[in-house]
Protein backbone atom coordinates (compact mmCIF):
# COMPACT_ATOMS: atom_id res chain seq x y z
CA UNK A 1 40.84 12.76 -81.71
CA UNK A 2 38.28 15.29 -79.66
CA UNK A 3 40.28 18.50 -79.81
CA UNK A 4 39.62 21.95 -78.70
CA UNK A 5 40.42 25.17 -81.16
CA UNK A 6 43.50 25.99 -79.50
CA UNK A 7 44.71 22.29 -80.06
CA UNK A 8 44.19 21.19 -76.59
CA UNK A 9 41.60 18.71 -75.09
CA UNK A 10 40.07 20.15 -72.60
CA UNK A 11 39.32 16.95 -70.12
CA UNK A 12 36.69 17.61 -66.99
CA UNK A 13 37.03 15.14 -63.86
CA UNK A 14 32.93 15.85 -62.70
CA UNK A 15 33.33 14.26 -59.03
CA UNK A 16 30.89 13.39 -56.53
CA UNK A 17 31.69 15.66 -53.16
CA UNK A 18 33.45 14.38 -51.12
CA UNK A 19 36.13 11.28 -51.16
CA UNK A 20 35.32 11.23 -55.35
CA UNK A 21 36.52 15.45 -55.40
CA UNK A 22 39.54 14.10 -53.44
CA UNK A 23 40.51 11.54 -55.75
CA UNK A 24 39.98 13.51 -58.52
CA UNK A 25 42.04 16.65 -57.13
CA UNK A 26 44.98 14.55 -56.52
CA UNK A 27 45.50 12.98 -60.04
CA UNK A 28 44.07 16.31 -61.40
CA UNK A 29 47.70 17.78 -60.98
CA UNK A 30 49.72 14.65 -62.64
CA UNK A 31 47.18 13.89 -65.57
CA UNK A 32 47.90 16.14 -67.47
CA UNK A 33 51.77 15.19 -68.11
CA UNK A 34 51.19 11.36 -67.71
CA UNK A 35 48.27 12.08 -70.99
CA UNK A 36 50.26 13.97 -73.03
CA UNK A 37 53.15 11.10 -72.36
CA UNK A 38 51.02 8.32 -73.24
CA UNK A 39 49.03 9.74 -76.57
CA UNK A 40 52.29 11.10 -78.33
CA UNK A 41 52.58 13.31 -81.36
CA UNK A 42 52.67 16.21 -79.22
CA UNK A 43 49.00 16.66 -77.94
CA UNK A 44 48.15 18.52 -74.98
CA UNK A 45 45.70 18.03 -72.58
CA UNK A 46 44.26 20.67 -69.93
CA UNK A 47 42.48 19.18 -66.99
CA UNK A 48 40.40 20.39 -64.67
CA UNK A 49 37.93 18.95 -61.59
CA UNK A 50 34.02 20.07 -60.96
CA UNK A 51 32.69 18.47 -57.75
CA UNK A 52 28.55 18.66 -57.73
CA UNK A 53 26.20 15.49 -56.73
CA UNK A 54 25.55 14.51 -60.19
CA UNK A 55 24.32 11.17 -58.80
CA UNK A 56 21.30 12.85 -56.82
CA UNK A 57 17.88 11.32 -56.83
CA UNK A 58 19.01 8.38 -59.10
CA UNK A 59 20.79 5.42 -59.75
CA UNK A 60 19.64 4.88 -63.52
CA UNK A 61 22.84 4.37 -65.36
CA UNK A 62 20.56 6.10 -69.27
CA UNK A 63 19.72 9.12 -66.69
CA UNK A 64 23.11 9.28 -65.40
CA UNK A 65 24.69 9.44 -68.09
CA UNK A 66 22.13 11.56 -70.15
CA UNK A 67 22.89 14.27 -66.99
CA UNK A 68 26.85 13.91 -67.85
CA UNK A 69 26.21 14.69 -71.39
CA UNK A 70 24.18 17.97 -70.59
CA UNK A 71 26.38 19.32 -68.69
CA UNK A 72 29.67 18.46 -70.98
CA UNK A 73 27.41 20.01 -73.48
CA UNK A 74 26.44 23.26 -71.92
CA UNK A 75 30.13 24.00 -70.46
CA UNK A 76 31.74 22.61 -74.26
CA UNK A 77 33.87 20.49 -72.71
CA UNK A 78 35.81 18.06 -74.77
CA UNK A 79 36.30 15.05 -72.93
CA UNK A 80 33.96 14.35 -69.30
CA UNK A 81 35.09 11.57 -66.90
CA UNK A 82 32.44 11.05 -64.35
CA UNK A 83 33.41 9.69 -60.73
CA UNK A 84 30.92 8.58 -58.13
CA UNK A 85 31.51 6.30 -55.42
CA UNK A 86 28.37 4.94 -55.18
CA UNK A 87 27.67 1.14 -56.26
CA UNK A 88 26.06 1.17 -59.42
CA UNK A 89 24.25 -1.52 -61.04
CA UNK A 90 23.48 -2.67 -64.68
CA UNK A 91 21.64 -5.96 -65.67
CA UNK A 92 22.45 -7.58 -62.24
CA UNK A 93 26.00 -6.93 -62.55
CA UNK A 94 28.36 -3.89 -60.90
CA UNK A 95 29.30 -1.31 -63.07
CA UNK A 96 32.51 -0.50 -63.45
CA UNK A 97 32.73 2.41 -66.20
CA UNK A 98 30.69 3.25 -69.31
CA UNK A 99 32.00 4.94 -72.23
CA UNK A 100 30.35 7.11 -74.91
CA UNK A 101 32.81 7.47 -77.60
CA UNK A 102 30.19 9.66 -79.49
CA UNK A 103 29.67 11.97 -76.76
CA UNK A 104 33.28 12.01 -75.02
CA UNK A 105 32.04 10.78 -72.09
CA UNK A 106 33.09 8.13 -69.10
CA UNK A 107 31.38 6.95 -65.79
CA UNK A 108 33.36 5.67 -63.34
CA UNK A 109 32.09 3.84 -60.20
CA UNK A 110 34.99 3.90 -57.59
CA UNK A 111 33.60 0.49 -55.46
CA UNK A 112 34.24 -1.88 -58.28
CA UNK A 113 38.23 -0.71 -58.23
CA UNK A 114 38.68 -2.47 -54.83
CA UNK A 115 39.69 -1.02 -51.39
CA UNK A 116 43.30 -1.30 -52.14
CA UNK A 117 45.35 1.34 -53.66
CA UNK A 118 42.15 3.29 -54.96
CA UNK A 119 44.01 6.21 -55.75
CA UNK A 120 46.24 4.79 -58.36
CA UNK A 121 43.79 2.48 -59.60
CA UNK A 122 41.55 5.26 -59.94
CA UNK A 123 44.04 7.21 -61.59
CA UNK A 124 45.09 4.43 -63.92
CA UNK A 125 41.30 3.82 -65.01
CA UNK A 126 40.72 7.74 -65.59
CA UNK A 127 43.89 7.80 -68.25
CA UNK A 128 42.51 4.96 -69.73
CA UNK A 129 39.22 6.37 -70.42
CA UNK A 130 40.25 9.59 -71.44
CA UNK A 131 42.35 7.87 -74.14
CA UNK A 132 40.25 5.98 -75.44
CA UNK A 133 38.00 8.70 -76.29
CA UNK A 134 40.56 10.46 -77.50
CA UNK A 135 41.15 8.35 -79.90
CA UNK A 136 40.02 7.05 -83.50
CA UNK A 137 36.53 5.88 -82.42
CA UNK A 138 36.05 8.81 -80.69
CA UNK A 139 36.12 11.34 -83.98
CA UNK A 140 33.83 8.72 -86.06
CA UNK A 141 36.94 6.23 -87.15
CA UNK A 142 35.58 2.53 -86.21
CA UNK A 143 37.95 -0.24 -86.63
CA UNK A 144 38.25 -3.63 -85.85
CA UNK A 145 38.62 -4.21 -81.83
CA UNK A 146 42.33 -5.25 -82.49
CA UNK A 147 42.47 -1.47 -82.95
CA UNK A 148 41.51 -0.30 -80.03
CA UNK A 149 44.04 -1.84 -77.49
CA UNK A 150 43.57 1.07 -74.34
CA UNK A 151 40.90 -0.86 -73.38
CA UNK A 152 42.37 -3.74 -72.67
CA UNK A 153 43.65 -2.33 -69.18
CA UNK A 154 40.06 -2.33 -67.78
CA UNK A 155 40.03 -5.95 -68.25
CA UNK A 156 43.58 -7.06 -67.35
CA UNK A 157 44.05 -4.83 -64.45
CA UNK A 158 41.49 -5.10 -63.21
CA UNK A 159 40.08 -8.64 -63.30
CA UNK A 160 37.93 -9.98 -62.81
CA UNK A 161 36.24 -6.84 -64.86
CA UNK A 162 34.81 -7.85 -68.70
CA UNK A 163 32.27 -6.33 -71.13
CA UNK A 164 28.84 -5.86 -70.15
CA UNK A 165 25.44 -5.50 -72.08
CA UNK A 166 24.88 -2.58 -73.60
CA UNK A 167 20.63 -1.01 -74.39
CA UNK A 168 20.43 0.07 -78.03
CA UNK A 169 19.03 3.06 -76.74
CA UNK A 170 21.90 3.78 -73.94
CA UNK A 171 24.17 7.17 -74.50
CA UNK A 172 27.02 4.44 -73.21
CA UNK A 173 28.42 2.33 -76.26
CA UNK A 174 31.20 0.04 -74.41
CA UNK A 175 30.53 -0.84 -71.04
CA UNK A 176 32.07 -3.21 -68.01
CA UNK A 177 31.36 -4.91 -65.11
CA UNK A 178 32.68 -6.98 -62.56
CA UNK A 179 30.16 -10.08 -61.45
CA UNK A 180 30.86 -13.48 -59.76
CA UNK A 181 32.29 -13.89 -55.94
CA UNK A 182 35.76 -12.36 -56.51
CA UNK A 183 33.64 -8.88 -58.24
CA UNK A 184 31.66 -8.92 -55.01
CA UNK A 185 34.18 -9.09 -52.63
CA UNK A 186 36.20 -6.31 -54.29
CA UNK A 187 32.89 -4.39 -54.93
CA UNK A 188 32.14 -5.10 -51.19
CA UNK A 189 35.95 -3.66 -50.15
CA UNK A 190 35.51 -0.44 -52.42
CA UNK A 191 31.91 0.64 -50.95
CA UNK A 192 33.72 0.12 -47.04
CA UNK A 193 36.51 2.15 -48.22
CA UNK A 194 34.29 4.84 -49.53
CA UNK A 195 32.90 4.91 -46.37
CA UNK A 196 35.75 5.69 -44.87
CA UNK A 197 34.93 3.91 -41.46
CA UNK A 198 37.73 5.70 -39.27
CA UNK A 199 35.64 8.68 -38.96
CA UNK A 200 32.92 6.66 -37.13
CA UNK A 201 35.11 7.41 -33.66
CA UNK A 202 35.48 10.90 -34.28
CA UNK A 203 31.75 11.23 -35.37
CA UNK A 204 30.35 9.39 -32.60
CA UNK A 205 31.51 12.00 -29.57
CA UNK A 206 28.40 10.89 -27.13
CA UNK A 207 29.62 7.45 -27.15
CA UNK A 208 33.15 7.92 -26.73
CA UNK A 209 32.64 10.15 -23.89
CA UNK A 210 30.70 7.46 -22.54
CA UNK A 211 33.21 4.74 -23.54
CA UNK A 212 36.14 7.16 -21.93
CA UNK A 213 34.26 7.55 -18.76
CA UNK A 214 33.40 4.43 -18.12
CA UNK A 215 36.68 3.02 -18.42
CA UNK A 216 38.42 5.84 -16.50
CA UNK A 217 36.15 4.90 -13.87
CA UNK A 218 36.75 0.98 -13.95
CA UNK A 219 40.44 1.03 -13.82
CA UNK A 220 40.10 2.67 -10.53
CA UNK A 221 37.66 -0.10 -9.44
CA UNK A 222 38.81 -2.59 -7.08
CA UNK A 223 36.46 -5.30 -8.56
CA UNK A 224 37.80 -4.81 -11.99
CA UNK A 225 41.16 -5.47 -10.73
CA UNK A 226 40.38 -8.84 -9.03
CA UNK A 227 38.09 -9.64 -12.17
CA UNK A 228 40.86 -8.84 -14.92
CA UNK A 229 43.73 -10.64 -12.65
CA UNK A 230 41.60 -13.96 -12.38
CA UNK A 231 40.37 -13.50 -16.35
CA UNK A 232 41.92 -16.04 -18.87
CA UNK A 233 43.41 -14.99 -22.52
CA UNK A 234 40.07 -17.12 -24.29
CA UNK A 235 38.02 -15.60 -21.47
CA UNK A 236 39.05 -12.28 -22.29
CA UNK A 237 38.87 -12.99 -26.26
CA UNK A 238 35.46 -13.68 -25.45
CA UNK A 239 34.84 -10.55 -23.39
CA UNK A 240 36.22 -8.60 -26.77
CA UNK A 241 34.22 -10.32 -29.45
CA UNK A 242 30.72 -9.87 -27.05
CA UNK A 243 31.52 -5.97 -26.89
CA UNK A 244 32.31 -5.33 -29.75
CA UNK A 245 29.50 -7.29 -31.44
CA UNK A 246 27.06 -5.35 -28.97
CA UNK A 247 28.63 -2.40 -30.21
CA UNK A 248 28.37 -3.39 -33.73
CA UNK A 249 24.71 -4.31 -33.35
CA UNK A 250 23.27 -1.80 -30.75
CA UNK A 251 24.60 1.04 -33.47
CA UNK A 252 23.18 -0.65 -36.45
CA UNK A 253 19.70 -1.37 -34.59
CA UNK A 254 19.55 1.98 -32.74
CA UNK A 255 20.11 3.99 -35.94
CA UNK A 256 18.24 1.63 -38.13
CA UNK A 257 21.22 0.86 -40.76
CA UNK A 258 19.71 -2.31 -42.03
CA UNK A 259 18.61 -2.22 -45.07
CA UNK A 260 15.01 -3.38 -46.10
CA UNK A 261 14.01 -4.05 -49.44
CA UNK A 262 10.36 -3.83 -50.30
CA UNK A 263 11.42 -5.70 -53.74
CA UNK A 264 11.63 -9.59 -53.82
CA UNK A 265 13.54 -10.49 -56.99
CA UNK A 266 17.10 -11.98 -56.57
CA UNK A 267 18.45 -8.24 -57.82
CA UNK A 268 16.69 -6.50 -55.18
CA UNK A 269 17.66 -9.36 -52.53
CA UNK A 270 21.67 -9.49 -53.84
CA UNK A 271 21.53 -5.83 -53.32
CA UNK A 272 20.16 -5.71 -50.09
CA UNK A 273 22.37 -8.36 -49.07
CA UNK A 274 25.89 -6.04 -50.39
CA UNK A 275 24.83 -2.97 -48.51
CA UNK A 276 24.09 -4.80 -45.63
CA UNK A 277 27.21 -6.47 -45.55
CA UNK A 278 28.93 -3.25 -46.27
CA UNK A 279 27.16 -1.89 -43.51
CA UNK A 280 28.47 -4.40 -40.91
CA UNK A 281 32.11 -4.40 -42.20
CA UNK A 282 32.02 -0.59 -41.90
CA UNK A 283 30.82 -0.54 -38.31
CA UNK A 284 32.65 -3.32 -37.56
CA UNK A 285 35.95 -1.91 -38.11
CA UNK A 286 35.10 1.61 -36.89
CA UNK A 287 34.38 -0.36 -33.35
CA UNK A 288 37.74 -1.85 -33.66
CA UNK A 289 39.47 1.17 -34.25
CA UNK A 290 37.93 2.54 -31.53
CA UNK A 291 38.60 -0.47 -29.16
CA UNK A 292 42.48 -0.45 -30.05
CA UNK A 293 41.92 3.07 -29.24
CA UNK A 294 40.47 2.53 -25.59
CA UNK A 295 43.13 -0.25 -24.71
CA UNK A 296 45.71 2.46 -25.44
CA UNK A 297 44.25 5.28 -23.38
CA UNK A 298 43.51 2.86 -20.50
CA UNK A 299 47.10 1.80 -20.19
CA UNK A 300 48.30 5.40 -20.71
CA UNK A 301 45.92 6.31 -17.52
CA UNK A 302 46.72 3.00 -15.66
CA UNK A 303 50.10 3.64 -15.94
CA UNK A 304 49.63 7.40 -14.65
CA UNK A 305 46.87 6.58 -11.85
CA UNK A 306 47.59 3.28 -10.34
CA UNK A 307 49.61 2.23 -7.17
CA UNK A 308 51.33 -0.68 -7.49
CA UNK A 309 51.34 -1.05 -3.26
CA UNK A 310 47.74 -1.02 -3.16
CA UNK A 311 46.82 -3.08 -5.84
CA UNK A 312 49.43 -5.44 -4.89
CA UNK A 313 47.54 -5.17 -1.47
CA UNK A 314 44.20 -5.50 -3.14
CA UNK A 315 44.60 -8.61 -5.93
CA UNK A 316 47.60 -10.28 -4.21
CA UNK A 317 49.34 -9.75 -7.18
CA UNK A 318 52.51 -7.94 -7.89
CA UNK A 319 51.58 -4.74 -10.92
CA UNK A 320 53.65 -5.33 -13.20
CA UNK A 321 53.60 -5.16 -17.07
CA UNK A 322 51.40 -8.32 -17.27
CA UNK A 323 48.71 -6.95 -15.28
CA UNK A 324 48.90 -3.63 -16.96
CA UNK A 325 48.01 -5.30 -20.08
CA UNK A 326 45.15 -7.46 -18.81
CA UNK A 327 43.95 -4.81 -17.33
CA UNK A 328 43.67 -2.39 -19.96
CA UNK A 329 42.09 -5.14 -22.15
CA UNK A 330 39.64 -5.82 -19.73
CA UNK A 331 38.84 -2.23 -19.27
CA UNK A 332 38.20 -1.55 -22.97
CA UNK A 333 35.81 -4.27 -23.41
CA UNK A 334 33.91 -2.57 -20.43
CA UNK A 335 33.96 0.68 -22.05
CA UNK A 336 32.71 -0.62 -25.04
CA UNK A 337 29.94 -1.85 -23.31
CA UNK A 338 29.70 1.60 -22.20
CA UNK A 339 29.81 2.88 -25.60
CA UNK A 340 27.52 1.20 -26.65
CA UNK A 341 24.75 2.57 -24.04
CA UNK A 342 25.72 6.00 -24.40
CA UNK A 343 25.15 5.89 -28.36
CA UNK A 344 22.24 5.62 -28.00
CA UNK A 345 22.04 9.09 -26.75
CA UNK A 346 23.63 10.16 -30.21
CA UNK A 347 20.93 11.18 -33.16
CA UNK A 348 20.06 8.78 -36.16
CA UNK A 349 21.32 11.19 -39.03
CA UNK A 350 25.06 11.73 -36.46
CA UNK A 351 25.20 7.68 -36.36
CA UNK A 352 24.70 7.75 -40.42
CA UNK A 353 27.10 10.38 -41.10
CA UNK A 354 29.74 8.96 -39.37
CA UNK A 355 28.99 5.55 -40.92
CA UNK A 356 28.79 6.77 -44.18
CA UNK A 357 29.96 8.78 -47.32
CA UNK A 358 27.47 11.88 -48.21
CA UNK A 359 26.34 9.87 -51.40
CA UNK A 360 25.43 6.77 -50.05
CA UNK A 361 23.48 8.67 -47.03
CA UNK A 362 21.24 10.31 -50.07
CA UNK A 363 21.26 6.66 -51.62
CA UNK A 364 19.84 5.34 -48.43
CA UNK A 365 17.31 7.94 -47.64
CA UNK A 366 16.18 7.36 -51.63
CA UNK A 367 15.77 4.02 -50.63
CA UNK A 368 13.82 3.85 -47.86
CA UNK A 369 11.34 6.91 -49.54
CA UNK A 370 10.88 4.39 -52.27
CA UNK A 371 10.60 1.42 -50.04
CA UNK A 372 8.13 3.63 -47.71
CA UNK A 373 5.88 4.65 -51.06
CA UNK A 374 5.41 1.04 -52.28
CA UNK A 375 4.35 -0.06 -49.26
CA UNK A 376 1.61 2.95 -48.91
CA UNK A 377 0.35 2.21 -52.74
């Protein structure tokens, strides 16, 4: 077992800024008990969490972990479990963690645990790496893969995860990946989560002024009223999915979130294809969120502004909780529209921070400096 003088493994989380450092702060303060519990024989482990971009500039899974290894090197550290939550990529397949048992070292991508319970999954996959290079193999034991049963979590808790090709000259000597439809989906669900796509509303303040405004302003329209009282529910179904898809697409245009690939092998094109997916479900439920959002505000100031006499007077139809509703539906499709129109008053870069985590903005802007040089050469 790798073992510090004093008798303790020293274990560093390195963590990608932002939702990675916040993963890795959280189990940071139970690992240490929940290690010592599961190796027995009284060993002690001290853990501790480094955020830095240590995914910067590259994607190369040898570089990646060659950088890892450095800097476990230089700060003697005894154990190094590496968390980005950027999609990474090996042989056409997602990565989900490599392992150097030589080196005490462990990349984990984040994506490839899902969208669901990422915390404890994340937490679950960390103890598992950190004991198996803890163990036997890891101080120059081998032994028949019988031997070595904490790896078998990676594979049974996280299916459909299995072993995946491995260089000769890689730092990594076990490694696993997810592939096939149910790996994509929950690779798909664990780069939207890592987006995080509640904070588009928040991030997107030009267009929600614009979105607020303009349905303040409708549900004191006359027009709107006769329009939402005479509107069917598939009508105004329909009147939802068209804003919101203009939402959805006017941001991704305006900004330029589609990805591009200058590449044309099925890698490059399967790639494309996830991010731009990823992309759409991202936006897509940030406009929701902010659509639920707008219905609630609009009946809040219906409820405050309205008068039921002169509406009554106005639509020939009593205001009662019924029209309320419609109405505030209606209204929030409008604003959305309105949204829409005044994003486009909001910058590029705002748009792609709110969209996205700070890694994959870097990853992106790699991307399309790549993209941009192959096309000049």
């Amino acid at each position: 077992m790798r073992m510090s003088s004093q008798g303790v493994t020293v274990v560093t989380i390195l963590a990608d800024p932002d939702a990675p450092t916040e993963i890795a702060q959280r189990m940071a303060r139970i690992l240490p008990a929940r290690l010592a519990d599961r190796s027995g024989r009284g060993r002690r482990f001290d853990v501790e969490v480094v955020s830095e971009p240590f995914t910067a500039g590259t994607e190369d899974l040898p570089t990646l972990m060659h950088r890892i290894m450095d800097r476990g090197s230089a700060q003697n550290w005894d154990i190094v479990v590496a968390l980005t939550d950027l999609p990474l990529h090996s042989h056409g397949r997602k990565l989900v963690v490599d392992l150097s048992h030589e080196h005490g070292l462990a990349l984990l991508s984040l994506p490839t645990l899902g969208g669901l319970r990422l915390q404890t999954r994340a937490r679950r996959a960390v103890e598992v790496a950190v004991l198996s290079l803890a163990g036997p193999r890891a101080s120059g034991v081998e032994g028949p893969a019988q031997s070595q049963p904490l790896l078998a979590p990676f594979v049974s808790r996280f299916a459909p995860i299995h072993p995946g090709q491995v260089g000769a000259e890689e730092t990594a000597d076990l490694r696993y990946v997810v592939s096939g439809p149910r790996g994509y989906l929950r690779v798909l669900l664990g780069m939207v989560r890592a987006n995080r796509p509640w904070r588009l509303v928040p991030g997107l303040s030009k267009a929600l002024a614009a979105a607020l405004a303009t349905g303040a302003v409708a549900t004191v329209n006359s027009t709107i009223w006769s329009l939402a009282q005479s509107l069917s529910a598939p009508r105004l179904v329909i009147a939802t999915v068209g804003s919101v898809a203009l939402m959805i697409g006017w941001l991704i245009v305006d900004a330029n979130l589609w990805h591009r690939t200058a590449e044309h092998s099925p890698e490059a094109m399967q790639r494309a294809r996830l991010y731009n997916v990823s992309t759409v479900m991202t936006v897509g439920i940030g406009v929701l969120v902010c659509y639920v959002g707008l219905i609630v505000i609009n009946l809040v100031w219906a409820l405050f502004i309205l008068n039921g006499h002169v509406f009554a007077s106005t639509t020939g139809t009593p205001l009662d909780a019924a029209e309320y509703w419609t109405l505030s539906w209606f209204v929030a499709s409008v604003a959305t529209v309105g949204g829409a129109l005044g994003s486009g008053l909001e910058s590029d870069e705002a748009i792609r921070a709110a969209a996205y985590s700070k890694r994959e903005q870097e990853r992106r802007r790699m991307l399309q400096d790549d993209d941009g040089a192959q096309m000049v050469t």
